[in-house]
C-alpha atoms as a PDB file:
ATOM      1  CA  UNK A   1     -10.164 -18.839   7.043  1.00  0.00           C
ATOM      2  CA  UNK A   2      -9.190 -17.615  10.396  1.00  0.00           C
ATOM      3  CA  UNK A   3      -9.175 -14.201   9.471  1.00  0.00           C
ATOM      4  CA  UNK A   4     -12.701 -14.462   8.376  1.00  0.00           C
ATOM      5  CA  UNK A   5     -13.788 -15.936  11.224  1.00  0.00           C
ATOM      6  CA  UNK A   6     -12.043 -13.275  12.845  1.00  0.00           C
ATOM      7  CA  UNK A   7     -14.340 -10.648  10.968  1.00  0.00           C
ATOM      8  CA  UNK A   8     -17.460 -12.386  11.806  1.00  0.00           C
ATOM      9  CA  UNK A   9     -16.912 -12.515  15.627  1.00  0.00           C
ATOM     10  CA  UNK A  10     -15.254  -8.997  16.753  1.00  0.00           C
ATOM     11  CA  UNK A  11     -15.810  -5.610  16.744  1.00  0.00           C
ATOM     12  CA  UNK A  12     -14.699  -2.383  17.225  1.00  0.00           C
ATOM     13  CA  UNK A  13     -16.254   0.796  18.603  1.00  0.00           C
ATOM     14  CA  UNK A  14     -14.550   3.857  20.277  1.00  0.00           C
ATOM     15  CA  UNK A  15     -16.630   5.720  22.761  1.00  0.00           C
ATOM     16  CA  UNK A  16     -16.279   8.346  25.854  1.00  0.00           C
ATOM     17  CA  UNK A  17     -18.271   7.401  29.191  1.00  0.00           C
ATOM     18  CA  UNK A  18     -20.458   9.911  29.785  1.00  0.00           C
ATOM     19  CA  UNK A  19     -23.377  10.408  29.973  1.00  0.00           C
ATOM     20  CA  UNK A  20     -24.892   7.023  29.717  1.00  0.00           C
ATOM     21  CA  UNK A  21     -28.331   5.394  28.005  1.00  0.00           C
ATOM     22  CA  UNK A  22     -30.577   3.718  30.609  1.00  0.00           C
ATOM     23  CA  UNK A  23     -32.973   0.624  31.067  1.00  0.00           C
ATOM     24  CA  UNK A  24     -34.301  -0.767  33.591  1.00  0.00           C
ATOM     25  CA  UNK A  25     -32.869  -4.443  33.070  1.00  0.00           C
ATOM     26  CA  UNK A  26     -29.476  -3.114  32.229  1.00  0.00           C
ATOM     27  CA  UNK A  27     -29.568  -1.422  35.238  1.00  0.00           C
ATOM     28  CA  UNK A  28     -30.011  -4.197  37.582  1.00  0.00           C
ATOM     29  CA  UNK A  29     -27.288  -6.149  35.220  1.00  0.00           C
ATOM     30  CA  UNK A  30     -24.957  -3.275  36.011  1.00  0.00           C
ATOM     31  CA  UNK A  31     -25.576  -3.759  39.690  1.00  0.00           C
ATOM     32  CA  UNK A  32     -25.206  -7.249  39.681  1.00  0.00           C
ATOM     33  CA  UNK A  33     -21.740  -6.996  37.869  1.00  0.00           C
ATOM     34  CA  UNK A  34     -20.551  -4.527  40.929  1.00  0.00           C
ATOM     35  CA  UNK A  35     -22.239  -0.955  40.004  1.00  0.00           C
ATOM     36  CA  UNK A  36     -22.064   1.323  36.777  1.00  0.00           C
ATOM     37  CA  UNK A  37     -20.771   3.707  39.701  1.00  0.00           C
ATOM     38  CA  UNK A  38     -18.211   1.634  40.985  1.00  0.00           C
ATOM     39  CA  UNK A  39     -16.961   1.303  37.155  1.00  0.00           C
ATOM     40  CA  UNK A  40     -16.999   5.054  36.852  1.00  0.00           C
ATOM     41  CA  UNK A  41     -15.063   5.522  39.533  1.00  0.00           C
ATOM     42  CA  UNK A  42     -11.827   4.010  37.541  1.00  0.00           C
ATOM     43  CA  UNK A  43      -9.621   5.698  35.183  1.00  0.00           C
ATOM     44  CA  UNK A  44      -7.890   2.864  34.154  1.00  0.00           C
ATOM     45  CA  UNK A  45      -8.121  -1.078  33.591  1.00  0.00           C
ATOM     46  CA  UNK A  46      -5.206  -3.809  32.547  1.00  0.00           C
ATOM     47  CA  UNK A  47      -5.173  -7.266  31.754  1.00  0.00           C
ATOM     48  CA  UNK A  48      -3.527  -9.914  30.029  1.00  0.00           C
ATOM     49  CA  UNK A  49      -5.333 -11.113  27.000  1.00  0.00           C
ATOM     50  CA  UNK A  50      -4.719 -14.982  26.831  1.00  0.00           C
ATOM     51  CA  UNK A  51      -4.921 -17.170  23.551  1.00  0.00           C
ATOM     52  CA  UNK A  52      -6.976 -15.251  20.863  1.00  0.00           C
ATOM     53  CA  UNK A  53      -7.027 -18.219  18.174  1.00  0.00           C
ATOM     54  CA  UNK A  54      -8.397 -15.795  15.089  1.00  0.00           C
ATOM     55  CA  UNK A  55      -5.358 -14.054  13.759  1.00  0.00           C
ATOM     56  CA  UNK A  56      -3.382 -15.931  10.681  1.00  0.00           C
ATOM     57  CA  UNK A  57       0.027 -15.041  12.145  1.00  0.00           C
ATOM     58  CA  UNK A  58      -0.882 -17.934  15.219  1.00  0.00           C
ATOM     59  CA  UNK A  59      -2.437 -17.308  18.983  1.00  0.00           C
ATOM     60  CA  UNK A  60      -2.158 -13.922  20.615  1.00  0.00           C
ATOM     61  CA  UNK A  61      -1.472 -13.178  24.153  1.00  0.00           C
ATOM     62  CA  UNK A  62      -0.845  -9.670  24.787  1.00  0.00           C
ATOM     63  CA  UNK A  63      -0.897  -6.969  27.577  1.00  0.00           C
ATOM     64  CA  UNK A  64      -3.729  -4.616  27.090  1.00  0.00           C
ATOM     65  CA  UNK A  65      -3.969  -0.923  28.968  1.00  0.00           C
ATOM     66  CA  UNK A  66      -7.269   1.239  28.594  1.00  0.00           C
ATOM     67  CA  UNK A  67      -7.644   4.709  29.523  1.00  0.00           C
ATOM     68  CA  UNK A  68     -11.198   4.543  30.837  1.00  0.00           C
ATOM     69  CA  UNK A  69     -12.258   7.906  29.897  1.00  0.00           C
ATOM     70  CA  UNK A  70     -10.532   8.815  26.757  1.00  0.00           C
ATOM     71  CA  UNK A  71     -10.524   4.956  25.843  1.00  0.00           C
ATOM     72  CA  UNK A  72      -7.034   5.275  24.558  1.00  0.00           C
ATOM     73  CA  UNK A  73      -5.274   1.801  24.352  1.00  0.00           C
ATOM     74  CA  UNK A  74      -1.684   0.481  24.181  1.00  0.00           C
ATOM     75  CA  UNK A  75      -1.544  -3.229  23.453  1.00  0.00           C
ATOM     76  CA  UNK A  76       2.215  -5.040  24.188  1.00  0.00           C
ATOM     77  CA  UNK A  77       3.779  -8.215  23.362  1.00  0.00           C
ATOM     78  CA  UNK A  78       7.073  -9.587  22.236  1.00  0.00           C
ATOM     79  CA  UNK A  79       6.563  -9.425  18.819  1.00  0.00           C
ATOM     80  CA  UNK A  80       4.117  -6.128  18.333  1.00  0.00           C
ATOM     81  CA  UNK A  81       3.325  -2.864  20.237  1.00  0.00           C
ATOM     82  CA  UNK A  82      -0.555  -1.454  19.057  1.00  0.00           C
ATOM     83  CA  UNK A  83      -1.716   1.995  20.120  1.00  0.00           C
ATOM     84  CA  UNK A  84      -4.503   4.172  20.143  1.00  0.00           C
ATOM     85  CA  UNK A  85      -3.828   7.987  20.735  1.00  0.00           C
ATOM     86  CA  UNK A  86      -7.697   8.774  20.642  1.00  0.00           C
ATOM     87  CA  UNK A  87      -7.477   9.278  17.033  1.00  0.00           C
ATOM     88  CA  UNK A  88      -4.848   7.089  15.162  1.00  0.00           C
ATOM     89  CA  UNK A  89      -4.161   3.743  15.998  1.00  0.00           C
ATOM     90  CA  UNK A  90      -0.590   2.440  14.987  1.00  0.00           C
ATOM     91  CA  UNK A  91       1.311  -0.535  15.299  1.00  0.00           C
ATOM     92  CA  UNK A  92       5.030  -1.765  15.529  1.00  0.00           C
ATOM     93  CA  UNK A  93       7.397  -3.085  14.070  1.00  0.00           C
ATOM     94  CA  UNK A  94       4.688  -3.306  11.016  1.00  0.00           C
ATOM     95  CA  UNK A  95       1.145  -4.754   9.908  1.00  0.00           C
ATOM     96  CA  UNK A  96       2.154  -8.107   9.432  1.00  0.00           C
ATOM     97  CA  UNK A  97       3.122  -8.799  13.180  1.00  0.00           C
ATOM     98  CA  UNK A  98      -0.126  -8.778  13.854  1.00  0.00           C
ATOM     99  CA  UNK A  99      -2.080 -10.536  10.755  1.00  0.00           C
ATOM    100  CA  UNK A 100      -5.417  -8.436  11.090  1.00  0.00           C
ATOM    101  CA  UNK A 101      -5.557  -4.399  11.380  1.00  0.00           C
ATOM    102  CA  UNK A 102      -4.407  -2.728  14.435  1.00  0.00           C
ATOM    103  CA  UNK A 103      -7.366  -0.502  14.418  1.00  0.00           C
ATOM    104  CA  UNK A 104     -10.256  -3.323  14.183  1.00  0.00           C
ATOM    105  CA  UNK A 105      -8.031  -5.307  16.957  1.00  0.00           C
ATOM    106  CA  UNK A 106      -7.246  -2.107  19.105  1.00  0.00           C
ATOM    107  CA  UNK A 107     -11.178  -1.721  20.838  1.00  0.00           C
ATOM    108  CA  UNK A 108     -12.291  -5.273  20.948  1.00  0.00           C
ATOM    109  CA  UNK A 109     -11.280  -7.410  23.331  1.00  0.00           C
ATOM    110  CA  UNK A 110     -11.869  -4.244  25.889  1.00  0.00           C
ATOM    111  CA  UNK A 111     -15.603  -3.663  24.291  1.00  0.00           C
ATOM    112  CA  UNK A 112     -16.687  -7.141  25.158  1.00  0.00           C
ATOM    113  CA  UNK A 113     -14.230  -7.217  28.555  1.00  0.00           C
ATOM    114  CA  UNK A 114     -16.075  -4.270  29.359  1.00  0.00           C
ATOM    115  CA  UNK A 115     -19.704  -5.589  28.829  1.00  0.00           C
ATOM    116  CA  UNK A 116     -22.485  -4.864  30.039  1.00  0.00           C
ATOM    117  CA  UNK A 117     -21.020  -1.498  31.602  1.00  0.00           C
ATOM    118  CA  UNK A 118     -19.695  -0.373  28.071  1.00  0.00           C
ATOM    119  CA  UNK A 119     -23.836  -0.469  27.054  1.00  0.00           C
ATOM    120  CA  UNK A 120     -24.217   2.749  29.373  1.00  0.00           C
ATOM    121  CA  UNK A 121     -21.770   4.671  26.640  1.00  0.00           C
ATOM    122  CA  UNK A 122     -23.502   7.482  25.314  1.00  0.00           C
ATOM    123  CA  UNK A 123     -24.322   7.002  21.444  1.00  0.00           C
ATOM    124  CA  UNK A 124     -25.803   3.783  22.064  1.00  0.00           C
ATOM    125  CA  UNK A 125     -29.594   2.699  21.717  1.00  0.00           C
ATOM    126  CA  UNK A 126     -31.370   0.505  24.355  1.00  0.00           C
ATOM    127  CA  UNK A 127     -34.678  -1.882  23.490  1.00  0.00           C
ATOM    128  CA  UNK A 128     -36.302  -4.200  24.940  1.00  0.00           C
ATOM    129  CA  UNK A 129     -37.468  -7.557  23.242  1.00  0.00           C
ATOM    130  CA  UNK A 130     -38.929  -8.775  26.285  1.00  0.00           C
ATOM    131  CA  UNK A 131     -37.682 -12.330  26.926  1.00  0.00           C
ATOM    132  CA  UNK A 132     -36.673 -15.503  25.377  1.00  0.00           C
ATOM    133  CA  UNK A 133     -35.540 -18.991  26.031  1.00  0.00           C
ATOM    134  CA  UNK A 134     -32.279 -20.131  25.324  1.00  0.00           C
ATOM    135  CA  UNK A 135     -30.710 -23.837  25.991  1.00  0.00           C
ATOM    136  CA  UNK A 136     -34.205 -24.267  28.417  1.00  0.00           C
ATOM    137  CA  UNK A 137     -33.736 -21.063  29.921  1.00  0.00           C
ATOM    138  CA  UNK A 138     -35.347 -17.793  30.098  1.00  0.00           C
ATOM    139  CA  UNK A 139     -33.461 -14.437  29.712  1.00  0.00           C
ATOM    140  CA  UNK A 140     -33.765 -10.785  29.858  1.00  0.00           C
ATOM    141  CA  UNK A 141     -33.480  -8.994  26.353  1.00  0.00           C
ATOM    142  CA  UNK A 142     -31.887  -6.142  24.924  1.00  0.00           C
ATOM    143  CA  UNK A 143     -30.938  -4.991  21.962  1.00  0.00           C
ATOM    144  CA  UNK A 144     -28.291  -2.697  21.119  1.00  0.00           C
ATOM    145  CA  UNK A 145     -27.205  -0.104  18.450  1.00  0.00           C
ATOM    146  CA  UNK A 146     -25.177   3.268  17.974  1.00  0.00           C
ATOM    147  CA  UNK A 147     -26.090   6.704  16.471  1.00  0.00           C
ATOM    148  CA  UNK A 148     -24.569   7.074  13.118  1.00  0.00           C
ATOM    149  CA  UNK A 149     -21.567   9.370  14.264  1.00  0.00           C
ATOM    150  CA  UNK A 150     -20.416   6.680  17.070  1.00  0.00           C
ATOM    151  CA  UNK A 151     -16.957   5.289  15.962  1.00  0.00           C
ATOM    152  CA  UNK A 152     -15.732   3.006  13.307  1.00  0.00           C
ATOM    153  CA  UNK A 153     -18.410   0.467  13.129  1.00  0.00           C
ATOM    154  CA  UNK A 154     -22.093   2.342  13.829  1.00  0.00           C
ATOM    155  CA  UNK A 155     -24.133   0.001  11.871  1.00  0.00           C
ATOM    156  CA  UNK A 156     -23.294  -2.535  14.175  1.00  0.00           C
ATOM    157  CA  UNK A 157     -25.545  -4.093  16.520  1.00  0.00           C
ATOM    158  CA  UNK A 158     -25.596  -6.225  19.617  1.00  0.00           C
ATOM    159  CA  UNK A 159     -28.339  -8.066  21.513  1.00  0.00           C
ATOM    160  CA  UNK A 160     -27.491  -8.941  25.077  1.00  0.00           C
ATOM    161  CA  UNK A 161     -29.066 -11.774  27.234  1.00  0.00           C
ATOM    162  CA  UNK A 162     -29.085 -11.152  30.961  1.00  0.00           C
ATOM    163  CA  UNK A 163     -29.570 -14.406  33.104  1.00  0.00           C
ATOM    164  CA  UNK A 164     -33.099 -13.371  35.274  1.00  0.00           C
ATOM    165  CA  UNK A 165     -31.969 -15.199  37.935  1.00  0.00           C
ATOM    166  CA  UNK A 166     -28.534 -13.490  38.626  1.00  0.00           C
ATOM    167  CA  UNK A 167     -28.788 -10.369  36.065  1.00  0.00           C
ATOM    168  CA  UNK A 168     -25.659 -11.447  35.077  1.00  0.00           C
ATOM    169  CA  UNK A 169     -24.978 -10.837  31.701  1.00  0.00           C
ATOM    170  CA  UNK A 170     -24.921 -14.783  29.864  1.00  0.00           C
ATOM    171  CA  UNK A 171     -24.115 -13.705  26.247  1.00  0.00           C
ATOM    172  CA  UNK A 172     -24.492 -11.420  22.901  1.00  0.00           C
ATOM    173  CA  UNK A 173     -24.743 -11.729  19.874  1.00  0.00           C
ATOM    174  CA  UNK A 174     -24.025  -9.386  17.007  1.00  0.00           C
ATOM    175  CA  UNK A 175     -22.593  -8.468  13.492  1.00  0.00           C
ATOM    176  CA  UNK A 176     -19.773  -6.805  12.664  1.00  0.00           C
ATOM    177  CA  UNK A 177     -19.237  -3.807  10.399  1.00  0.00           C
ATOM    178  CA  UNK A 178     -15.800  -2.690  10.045  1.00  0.00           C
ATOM    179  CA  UNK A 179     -16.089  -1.269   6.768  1.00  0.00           C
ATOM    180  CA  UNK A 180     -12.920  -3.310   4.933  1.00  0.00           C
ATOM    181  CA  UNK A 181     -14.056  -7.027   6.370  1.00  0.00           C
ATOM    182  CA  UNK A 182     -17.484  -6.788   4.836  1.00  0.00           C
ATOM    183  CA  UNK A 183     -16.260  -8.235   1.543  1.00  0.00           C
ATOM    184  CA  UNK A 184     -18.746  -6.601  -0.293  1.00  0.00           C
ATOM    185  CA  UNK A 185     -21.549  -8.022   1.758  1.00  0.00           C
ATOM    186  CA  UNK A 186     -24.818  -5.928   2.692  1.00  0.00           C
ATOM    187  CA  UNK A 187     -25.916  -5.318   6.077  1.00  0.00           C
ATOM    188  CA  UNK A 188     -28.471  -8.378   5.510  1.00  0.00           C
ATOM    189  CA  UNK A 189     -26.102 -10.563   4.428  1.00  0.00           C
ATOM    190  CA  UNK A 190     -24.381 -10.632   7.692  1.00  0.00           C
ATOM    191  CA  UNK A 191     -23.587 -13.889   9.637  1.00  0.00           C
ATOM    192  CA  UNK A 192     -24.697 -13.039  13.290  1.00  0.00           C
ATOM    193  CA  UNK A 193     -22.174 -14.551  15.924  1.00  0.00           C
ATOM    194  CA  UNK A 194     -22.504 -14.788  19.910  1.00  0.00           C
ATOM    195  CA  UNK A 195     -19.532 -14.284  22.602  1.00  0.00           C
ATOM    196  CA  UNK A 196     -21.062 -16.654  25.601  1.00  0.00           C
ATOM    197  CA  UNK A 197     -19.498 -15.246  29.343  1.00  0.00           C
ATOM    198  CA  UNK A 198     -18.178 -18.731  30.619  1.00  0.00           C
ATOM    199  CA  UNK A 199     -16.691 -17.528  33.195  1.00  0.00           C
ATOM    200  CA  UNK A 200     -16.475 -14.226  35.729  1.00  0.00           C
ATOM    201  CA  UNK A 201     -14.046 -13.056  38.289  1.00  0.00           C
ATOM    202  CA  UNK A 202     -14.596 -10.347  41.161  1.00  0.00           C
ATOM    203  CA  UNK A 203     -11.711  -7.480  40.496  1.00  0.00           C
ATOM    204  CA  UNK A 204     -11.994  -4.637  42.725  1.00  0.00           C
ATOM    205  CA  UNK A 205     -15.641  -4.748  43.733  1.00  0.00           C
ATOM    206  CA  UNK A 206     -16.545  -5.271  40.164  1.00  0.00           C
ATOM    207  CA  UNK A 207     -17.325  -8.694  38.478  1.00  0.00           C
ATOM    208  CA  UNK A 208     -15.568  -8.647  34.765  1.00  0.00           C
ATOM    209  CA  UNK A 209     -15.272 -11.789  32.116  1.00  0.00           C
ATOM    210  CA  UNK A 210     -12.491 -14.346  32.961  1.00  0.00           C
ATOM    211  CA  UNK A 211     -13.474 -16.357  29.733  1.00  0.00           C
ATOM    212  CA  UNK A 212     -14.927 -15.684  26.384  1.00  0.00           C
ATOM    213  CA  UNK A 213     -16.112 -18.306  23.496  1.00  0.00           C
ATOM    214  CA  UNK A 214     -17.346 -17.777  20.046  1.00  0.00           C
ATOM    215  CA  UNK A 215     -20.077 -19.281  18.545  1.00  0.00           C
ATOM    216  CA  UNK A 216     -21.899 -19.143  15.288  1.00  0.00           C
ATOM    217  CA  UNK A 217     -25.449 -18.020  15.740  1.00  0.00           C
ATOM    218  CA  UNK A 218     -28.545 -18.711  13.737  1.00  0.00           C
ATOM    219  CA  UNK A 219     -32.450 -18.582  13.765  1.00  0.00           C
ATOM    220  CA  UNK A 220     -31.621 -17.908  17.673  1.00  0.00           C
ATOM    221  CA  UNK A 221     -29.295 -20.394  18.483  1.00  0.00           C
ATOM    222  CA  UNK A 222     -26.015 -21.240  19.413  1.00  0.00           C
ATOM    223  CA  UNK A 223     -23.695 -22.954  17.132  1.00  0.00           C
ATOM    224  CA  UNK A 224     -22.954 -26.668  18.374  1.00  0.00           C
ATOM    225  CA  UNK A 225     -19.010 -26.128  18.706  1.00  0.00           C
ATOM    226  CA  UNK A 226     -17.050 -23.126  20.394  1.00  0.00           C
ATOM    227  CA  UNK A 227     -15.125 -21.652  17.345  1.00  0.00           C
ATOM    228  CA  UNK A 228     -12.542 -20.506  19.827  1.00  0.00           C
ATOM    229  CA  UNK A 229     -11.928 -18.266  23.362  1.00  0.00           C
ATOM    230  CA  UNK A 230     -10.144 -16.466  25.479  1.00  0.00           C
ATOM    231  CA  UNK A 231      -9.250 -15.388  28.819  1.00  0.00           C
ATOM    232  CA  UNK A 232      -8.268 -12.360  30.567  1.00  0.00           C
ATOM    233  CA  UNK A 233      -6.161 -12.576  33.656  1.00  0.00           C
ATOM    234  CA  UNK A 234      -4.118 -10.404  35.797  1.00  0.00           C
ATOM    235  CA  UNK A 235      -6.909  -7.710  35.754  1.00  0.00           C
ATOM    236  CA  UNK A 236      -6.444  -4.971  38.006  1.00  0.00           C
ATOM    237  CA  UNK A 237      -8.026  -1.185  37.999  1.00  0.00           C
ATOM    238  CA  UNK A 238      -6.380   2.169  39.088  1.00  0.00           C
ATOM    239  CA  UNK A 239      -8.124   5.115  39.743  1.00  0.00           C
ATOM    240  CA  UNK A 240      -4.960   7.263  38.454  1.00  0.00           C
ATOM    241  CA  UNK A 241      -5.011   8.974  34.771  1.00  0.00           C
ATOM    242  CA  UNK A 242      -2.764   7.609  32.429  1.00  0.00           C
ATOM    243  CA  UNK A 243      -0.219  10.162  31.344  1.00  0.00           C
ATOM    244  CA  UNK A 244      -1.069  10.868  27.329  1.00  0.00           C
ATOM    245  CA  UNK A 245       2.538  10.117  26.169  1.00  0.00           C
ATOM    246  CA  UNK A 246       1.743   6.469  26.777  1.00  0.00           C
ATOM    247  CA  UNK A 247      -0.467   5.780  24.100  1.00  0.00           C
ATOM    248  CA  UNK A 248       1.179   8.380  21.840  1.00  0.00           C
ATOM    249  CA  UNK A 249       2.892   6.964  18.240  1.00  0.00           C
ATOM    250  CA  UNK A 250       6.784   5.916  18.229  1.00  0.00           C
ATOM    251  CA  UNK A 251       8.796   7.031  15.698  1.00  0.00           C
ATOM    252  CA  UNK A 252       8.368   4.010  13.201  1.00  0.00           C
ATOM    253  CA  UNK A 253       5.271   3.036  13.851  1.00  0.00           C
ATOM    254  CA  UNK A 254       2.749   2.239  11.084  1.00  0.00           C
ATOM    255  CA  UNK A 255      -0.541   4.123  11.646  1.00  0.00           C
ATOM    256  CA  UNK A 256      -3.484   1.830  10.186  1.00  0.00           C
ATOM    257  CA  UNK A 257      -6.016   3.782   8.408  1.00  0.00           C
ATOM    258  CA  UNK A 258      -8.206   0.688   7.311  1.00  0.00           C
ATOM    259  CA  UNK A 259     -11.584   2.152   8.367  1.00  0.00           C
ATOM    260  CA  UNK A 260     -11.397   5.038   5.907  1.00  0.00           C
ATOM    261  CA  UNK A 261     -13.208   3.739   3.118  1.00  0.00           C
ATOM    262  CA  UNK A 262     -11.171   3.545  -0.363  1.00  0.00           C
END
């Protein structure tokens, strides 16, 4: 059950930075989170990822690294060690330390840490649905989707709602389609899900998520009860480039080829 759940609420989506897609109301929500320049300006971000409820093998905490630019990732905790090299991810000591595939897991708690700056990738599509009320409020929104060569999971789509008071990013919501958790299902068939920004904390002139929760969503509403959340803390950026050894594959290590379809 939890690893279905876990299908229906994250994805995963490799992109470079440059150059970026542009709109107007992203572009004030990129101000108002600290500057799409300021972000730029970064090679690399860490954090520790606090209490990810969705994987069968229990709660995850783990140490996450990004390379910015390249978007390679190596993921650390006592029991696994996940890596992206820009083309294979891999995992150690094997696939069931982790209870979900390395690859999926690799990208996604970065894509949505990285939100709404990570909408300025190129590949990705920009409209505007003008705006709607949520919970008595009204918001700013956009919807999102990728050109068909973008990473894993192109067909996916997000739509973002940006507070109009702040043009702070509030929350998306989106489906997920990593080709081996569809279980069979259509595009259509679907459940949408929303990630709601509870919280935000100011990290080097930028303002980034502090907490994350997960809610079912339907007929443009939130699901009553969270379904679960998470935190990142310790965040810190570094303008220095990662050496490429770092993310590159131990001897041992599994490489997880679940997005090639069988």
């Amino acid at each position: 059950m939890k690893t279905l759940i876990l299908t229906t609420i994250l994805s995963i989506i490799f992109l470079a930075q440059i150059p970026i897609s542009s709109n107007a109301q992203l572009d004030e929500s990129y101000d108002a989170h600290g500057g799409l320049e300021t972000f730029k300006q970064f090679n690399v971000v860490e954090y520790d990822l606090k209490d990810l409820p969705f994987s069968p093998v229990g709660i995850l905490n783990d140490h996450q690294l990004i390379d910015l630019n390249s978007r390679r990732i190596l993921i650390t905790s006592d029991t696994y060690k996940i890596g992206f090299d820009g083309t294979e991810a891999w995992i150690t000591p094997n696939m069931e330390a982790l209870g979900i595939p390395p690859r999926f897991y690799s990208s996604t708690p970065f894509y949505f840490f990285g939100l709404p700056f990570l909408f300025a990738d190129p590949g990705t599509n920009l409209e505007s649905l003008g705006t709607k009320e949520l919970s008595g409020k009204e918001y700013n929104v956009i919807k999102v989707t990728y050109d068909k060569e973008i990473g894993d999971t192109p067909d996916d789509d997000y739509v973002a709602y940006i507070d109009k008071d702040t043009n702070q990013l509030k929350l998306v919501h989106y489906i997920v389609t990593y080709p081996p958790l569809m279980q069979g299902k259509t595009i259509d068939e679907l459940e949408r899900h929303a990630a709601v920004y509870d919280e935000w904390q100011e990290v080097d002139g930028l303002i980034v998520p502090k907490k994350l929760s997960f809610y079912v969503w339907s007929d443009d509403k939130l699901g009553g009860t969270a379904l679960g959340s998470i935190r990142y803390e310790n965040v810190s950026f570094k303008k220095e480039t990662p050496d490429a050894a770092t993310f590159q594959k131990p001897e041992g290590a599994v490489v997880d080829d679940s997005h090639i379809a069988k």
